[in-house]
C-alpha atoms as a PDB file:
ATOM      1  CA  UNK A   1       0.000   0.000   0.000  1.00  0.00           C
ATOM      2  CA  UNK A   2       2.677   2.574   0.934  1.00  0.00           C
ATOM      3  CA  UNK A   3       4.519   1.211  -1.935  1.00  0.00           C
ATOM      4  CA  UNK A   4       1.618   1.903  -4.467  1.00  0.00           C
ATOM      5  CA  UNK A   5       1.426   5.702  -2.815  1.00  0.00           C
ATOM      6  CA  UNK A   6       5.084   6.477  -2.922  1.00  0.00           C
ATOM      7  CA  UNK A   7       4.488   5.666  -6.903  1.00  0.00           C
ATOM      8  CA  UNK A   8       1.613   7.507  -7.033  1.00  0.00           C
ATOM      9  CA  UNK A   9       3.722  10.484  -5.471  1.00  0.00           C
ATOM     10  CA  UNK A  10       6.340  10.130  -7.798  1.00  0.00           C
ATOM     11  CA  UNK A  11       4.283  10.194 -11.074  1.00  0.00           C
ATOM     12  CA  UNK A  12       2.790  13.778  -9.916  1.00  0.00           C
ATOM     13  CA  UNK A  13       5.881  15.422  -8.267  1.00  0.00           C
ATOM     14  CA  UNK A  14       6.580  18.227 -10.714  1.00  0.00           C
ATOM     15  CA  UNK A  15       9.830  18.478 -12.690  1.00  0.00           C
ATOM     16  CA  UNK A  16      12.247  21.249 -11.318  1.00  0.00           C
ATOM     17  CA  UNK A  17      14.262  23.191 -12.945  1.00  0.00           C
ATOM     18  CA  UNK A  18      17.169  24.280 -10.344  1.00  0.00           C
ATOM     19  CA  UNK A  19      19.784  25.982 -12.369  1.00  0.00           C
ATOM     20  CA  UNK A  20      19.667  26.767 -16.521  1.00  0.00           C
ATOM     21  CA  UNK A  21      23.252  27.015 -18.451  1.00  0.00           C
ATOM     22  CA  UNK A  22      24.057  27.815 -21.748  1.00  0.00           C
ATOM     23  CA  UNK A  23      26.094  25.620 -23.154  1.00  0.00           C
ATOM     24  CA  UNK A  24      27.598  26.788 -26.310  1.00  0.00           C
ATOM     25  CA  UNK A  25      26.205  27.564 -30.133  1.00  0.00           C
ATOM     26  CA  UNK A  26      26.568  25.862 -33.346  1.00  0.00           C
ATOM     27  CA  UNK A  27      26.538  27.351 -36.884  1.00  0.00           C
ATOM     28  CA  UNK A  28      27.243  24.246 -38.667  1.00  0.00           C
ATOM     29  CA  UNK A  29      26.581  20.589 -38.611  1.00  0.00           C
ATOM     30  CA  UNK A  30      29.730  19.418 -36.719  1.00  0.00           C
ATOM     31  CA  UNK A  31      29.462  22.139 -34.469  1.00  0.00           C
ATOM     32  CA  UNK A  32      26.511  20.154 -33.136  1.00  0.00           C
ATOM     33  CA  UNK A  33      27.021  18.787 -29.751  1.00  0.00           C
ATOM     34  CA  UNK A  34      26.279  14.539 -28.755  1.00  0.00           C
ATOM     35  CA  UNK A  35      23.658  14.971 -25.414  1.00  0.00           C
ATOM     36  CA  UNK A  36      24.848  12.421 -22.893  1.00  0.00           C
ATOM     37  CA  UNK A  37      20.747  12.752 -22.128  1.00  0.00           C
ATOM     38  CA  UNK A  38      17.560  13.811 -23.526  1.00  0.00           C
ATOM     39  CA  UNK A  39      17.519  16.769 -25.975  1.00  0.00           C
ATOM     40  CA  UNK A  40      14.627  18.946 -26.535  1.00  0.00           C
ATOM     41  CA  UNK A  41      14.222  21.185 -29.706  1.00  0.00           C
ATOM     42  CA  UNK A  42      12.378  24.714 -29.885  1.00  0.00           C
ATOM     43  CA  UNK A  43      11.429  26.043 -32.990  1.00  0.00           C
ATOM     44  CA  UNK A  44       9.292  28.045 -34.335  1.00  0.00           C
ATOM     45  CA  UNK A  45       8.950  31.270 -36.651  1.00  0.00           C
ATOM     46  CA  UNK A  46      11.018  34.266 -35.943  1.00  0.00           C
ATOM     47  CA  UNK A  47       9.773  36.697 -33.264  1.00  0.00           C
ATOM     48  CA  UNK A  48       7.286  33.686 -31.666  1.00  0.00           C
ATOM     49  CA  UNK A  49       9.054  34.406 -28.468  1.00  0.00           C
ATOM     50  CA  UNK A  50      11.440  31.017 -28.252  1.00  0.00           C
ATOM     51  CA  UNK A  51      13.335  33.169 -26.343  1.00  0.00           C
ATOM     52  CA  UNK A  52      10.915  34.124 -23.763  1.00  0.00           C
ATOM     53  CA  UNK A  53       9.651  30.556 -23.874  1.00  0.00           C
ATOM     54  CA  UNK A  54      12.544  29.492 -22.798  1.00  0.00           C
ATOM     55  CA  UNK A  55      13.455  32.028 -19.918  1.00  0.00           C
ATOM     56  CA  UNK A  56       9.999  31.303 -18.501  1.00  0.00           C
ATOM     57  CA  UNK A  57      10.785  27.335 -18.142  1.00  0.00           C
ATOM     58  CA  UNK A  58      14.837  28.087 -17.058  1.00  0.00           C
ATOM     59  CA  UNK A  59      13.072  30.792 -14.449  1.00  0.00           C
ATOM     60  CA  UNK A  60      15.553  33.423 -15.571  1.00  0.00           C
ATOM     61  CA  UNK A  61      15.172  37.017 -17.401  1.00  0.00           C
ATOM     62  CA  UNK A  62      18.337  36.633 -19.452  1.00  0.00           C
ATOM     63  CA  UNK A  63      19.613  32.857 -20.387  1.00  0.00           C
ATOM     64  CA  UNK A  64      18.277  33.257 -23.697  1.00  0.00           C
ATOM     65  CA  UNK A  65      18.330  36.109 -25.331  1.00  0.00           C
ATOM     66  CA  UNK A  66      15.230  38.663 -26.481  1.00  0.00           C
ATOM     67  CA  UNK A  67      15.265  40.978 -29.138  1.00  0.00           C
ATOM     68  CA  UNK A  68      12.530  43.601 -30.739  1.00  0.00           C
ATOM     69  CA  UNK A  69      14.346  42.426 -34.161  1.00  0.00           C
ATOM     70  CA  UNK A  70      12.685  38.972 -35.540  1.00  0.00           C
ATOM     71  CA  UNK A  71      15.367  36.839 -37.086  1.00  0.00           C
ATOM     72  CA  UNK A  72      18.280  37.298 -34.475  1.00  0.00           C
ATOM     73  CA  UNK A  73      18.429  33.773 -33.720  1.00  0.00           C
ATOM     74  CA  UNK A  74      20.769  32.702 -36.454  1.00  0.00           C
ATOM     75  CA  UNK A  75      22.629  29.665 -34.392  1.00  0.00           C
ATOM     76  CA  UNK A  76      21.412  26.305 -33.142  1.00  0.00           C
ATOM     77  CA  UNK A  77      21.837  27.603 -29.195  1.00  0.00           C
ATOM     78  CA  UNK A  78      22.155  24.573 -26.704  1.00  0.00           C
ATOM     79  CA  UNK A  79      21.521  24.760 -22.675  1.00  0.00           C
ATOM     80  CA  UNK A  80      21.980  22.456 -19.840  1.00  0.00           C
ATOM     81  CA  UNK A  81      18.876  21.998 -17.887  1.00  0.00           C
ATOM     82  CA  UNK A  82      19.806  19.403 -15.364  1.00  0.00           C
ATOM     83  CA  UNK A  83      17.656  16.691 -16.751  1.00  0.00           C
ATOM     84  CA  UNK A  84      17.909  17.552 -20.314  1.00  0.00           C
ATOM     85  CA  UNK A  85      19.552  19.375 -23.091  1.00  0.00           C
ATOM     86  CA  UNK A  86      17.746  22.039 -24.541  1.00  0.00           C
ATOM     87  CA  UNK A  87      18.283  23.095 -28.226  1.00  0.00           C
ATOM     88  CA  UNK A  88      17.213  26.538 -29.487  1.00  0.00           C
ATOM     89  CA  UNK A  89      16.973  26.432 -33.339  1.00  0.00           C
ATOM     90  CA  UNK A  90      16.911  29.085 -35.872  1.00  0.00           C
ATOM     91  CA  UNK A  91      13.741  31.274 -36.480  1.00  0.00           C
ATOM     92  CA  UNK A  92      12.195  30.639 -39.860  1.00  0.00           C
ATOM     93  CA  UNK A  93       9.938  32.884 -41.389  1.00  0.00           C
ATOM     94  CA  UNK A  94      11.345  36.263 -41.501  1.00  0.00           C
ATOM     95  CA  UNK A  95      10.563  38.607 -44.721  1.00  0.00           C
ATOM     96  CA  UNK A  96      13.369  40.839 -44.174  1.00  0.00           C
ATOM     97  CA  UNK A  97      16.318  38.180 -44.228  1.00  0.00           C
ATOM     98  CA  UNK A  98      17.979  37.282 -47.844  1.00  0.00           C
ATOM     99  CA  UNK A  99      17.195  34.567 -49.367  1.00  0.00           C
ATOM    100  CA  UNK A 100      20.619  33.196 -48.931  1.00  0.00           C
ATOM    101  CA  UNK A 101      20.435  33.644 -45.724  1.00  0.00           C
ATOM    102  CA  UNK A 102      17.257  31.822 -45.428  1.00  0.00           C
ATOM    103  CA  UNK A 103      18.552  28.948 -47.361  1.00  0.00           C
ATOM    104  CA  UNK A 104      21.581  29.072 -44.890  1.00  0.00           C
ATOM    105  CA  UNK A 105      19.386  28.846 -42.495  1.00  0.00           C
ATOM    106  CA  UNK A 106      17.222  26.014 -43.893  1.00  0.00           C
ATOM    107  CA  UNK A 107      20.168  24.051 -44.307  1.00  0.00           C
ATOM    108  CA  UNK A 108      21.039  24.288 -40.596  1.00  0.00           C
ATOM    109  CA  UNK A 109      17.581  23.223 -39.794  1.00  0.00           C
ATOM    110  CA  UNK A 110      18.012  19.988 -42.237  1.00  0.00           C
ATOM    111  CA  UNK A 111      21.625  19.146 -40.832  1.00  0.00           C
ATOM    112  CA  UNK A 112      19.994  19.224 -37.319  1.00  0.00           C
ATOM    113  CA  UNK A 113      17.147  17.383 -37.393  1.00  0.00           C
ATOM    114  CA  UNK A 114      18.986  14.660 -39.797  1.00  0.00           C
ATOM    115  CA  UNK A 115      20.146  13.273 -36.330  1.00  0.00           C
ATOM    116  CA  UNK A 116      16.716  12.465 -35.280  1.00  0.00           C
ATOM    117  CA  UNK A 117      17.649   9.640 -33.081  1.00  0.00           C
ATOM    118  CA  UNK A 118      19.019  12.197 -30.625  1.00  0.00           C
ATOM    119  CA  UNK A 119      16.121  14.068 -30.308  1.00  0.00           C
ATOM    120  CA  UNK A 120      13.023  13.166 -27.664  1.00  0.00           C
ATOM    121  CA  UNK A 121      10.915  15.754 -28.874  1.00  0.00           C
ATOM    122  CA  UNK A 122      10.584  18.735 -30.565  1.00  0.00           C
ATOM    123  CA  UNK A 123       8.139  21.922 -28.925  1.00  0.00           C
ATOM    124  CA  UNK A 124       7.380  24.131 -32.398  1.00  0.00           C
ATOM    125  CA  UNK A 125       6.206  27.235 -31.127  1.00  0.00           C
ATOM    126  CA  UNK A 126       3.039  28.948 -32.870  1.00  0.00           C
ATOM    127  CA  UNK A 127       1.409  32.501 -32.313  1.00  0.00           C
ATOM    128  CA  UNK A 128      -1.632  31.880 -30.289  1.00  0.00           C
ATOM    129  CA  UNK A 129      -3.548  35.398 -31.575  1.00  0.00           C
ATOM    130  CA  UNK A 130      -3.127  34.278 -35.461  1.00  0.00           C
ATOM    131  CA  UNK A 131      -3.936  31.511 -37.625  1.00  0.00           C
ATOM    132  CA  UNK A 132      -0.797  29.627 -38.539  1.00  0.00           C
ATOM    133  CA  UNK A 133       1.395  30.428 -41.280  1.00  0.00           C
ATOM    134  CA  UNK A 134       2.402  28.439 -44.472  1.00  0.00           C
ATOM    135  CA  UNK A 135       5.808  27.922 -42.954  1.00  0.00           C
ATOM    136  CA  UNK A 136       4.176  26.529 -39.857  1.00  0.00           C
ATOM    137  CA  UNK A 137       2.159  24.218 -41.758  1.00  0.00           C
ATOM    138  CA  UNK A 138       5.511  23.057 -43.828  1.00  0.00           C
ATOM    139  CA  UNK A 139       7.131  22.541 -40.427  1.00  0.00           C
ATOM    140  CA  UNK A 140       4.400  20.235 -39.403  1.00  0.00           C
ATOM    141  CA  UNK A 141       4.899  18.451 -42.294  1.00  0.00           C
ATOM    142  CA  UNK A 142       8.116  18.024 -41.937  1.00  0.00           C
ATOM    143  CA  UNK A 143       8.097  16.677 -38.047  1.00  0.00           C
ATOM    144  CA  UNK A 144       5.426  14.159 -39.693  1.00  0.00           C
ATOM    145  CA  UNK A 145       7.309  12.953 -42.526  1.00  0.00           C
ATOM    146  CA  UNK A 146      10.849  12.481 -40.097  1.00  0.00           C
ATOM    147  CA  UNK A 147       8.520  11.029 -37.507  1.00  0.00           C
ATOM    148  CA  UNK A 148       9.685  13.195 -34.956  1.00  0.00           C
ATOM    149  CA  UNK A 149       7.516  13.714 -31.560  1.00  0.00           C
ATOM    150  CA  UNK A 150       6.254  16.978 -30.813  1.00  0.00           C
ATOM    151  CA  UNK A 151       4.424  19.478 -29.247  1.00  0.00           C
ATOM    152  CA  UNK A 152       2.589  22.742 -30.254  1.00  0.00           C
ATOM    153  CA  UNK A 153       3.416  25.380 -27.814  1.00  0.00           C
ATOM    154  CA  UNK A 154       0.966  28.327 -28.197  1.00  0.00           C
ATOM    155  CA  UNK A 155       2.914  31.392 -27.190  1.00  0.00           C
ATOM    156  CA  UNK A 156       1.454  34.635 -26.081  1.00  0.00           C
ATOM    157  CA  UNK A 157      -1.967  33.436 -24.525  1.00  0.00           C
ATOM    158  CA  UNK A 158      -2.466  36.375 -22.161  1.00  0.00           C
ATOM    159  CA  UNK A 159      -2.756  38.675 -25.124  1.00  0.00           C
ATOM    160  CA  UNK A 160      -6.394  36.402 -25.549  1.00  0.00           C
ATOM    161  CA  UNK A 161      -9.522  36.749 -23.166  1.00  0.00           C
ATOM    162  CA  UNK A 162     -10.138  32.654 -21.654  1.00  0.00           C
ATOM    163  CA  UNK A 163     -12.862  32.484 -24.263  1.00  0.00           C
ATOM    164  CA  UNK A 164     -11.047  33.603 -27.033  1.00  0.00           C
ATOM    165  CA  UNK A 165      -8.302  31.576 -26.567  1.00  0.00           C
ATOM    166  CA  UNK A 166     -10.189  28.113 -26.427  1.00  0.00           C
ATOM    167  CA  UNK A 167     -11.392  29.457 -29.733  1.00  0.00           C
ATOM    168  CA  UNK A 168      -7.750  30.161 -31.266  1.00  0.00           C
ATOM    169  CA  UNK A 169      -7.181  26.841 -30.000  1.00  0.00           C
ATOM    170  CA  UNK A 170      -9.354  24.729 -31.408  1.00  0.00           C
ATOM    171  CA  UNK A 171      -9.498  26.453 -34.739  1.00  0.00           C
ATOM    172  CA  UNK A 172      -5.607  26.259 -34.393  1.00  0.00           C
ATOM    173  CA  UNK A 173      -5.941  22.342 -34.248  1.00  0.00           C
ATOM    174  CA  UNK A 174      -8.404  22.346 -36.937  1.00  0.00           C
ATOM    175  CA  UNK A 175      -5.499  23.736 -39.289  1.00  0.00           C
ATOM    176  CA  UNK A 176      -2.757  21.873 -38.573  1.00  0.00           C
ATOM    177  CA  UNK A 177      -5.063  18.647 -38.355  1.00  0.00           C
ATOM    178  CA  UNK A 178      -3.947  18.077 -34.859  1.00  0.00           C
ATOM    179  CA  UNK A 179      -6.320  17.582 -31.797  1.00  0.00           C
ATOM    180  CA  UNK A 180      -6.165  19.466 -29.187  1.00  0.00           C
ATOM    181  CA  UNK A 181      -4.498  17.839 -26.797  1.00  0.00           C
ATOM    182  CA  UNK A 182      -1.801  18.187 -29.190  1.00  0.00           C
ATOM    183  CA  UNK A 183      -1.591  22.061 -28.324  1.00  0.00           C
ATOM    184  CA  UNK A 184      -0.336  23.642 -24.951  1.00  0.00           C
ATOM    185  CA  UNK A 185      -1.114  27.501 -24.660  1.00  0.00           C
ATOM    186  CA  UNK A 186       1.248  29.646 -22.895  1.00  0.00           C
ATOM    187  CA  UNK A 187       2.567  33.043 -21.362  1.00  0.00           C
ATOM    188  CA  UNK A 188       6.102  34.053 -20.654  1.00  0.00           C
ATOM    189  CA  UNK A 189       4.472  36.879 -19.090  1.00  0.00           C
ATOM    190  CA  UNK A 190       2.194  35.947 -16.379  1.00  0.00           C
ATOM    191  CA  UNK A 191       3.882  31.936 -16.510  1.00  0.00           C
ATOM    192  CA  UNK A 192       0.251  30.901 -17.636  1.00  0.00           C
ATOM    193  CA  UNK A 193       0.585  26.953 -19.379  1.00  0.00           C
ATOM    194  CA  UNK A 194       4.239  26.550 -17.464  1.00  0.00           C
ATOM    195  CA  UNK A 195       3.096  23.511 -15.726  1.00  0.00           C
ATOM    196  CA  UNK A 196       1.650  21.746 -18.556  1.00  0.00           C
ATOM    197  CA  UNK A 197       4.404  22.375 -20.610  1.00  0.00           C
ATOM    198  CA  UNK A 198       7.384  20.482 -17.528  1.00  0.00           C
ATOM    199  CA  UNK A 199       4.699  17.842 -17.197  1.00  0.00           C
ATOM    200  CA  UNK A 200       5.365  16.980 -20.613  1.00  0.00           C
ATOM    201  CA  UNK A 201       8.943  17.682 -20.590  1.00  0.00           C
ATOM    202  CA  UNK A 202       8.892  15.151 -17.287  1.00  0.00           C
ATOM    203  CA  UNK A 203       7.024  12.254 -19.318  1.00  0.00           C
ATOM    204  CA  UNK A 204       9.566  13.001 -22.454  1.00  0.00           C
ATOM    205  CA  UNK A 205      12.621  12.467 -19.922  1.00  0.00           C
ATOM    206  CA  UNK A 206      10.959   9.544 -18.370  1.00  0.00           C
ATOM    207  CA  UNK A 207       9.805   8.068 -21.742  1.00  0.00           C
ATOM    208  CA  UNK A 208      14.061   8.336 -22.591  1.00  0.00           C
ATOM    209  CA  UNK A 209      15.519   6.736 -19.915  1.00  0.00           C
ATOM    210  CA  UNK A 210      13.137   3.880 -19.715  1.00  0.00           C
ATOM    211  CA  UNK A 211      15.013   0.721 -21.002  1.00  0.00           C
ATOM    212  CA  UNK A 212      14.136  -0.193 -24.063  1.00  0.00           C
ATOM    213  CA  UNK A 213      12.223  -3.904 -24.391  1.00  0.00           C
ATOM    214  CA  UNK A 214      14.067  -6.104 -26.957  1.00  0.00           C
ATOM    215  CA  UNK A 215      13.163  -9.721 -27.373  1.00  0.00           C
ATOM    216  CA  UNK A 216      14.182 -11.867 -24.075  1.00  0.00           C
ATOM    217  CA  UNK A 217      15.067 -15.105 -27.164  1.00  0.00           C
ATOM    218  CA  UNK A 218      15.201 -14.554 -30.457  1.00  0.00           C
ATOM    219  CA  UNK A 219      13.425 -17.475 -31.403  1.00  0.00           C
ATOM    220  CA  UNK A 220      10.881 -14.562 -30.093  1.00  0.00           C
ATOM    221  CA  UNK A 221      11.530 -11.966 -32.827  1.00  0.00           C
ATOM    222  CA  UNK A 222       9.287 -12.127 -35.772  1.00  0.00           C
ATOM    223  CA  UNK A 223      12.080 -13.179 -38.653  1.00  0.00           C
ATOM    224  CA  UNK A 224      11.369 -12.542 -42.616  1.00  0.00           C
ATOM    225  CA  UNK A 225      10.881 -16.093 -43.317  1.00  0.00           C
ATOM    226  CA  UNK A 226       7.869 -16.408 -41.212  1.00  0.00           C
ATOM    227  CA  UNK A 227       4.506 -17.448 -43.194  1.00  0.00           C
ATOM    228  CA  UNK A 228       1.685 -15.373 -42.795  1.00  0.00           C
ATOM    229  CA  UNK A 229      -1.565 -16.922 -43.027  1.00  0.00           C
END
């Protein structure tokens, strides 16, 4: 009974964030850094506030960096955060960038998530006032087609009265052909959706360090010789 409890306890103990590093940044592909534990990528189009996403979860002002000029995140920016690695990608999105720089940026994007097998999950961030944009739709598509778990994070929620917001939501869903549950609204302003949002970092964590089941006998493993009837 105690036993049962204790596991009980553990399950709903909330994840805690104690003390947020940066780490370093990478411009190219082997610049990339190997996580010794689970990495989590943040994306989304420039001036979504990653940045303030990010300071709201680390509980600092300043470990990421926040600009008034869309696009400034040019690196793939990596911080320690005890229990996992968190990657900050590239904006996408921005008009006033060249379109080499764009493609530069594209290609950073493709080099990155090319080593999918060392990413638990990806949190693309969307604008909860707007309906989203053609390059959040193509970066749907592309977790899809890689098969890479994610997350919608809706950012700026407490710009949105309760009402409207479930709206956004929902009609947000409806466009990206996700359900609901799918989407976690948010505010690095009042720390509204926070919760939610290390709840599902804690189940990604616990999801990666859970041994993997193989076959106990191979005799076990379905083999490509097998009839099928």
């Amino acid at each position: 009974m105690y036993e049962m409890n204790d596991k009980k306890e553990q399950r709903t103990t909330p994840l805690l964030i104690k003390n947020a590093t940066f780490i370093t940044s990478a411009a190219r592909a082997e610049q990339f850094i190997t996580p010794q534990k689970p990495m989590i990528a943040v994306c989304g189009k420039s001036n979504v506030g990653k940045s303030s996403f990010i300071n709201m979860l680390a509980n600092r002002k300043k470990l990421a960096k926040t600009s008034s000029e869309p696009g400034r995140t040019r690196l793939v920016n990596y911080f320690d955060f005890g229990e996992f690695i968190l990657a900050d990608l590239p904006g996408y999105g921005f008009a006033r960038v060249s379109k080499t720089e764009k493609e530069k940026w594209a290609k950073t994007l493709d080099a990155f998530f090319k080593n999918k097998d060392q990413i638990a999950h990806v949190f693309m961030l969307a604008d909860s006032r707007h309906d989203p944009t053609a390059d959040d739709v193509q970066m749907i598509e592309f977790l899809h087609y890689h098969t890479l778990p994610f997350t919608v994070v809706l950012t700026k929620a407490d710009k949105l009265s309760k009402m409207k917001l479930k709206e956004h939501i929902k009609a947000i869903a409806a466009d990206l052909y996700l359900g609901e549950k799918n989407l976690l609204a948010t505010s690095a302003e009042t720390g509204y959706g926070k919760a939610d949002v290390l709840q599902k970092i804690k189940e990604v964590i616990e999801f990666s360090n859970a041994p993997q089941t193989d076959f106990e006998d191979e005799d076990d493993a379905p083999g490509e010789d097998e009839e099928v009837e």
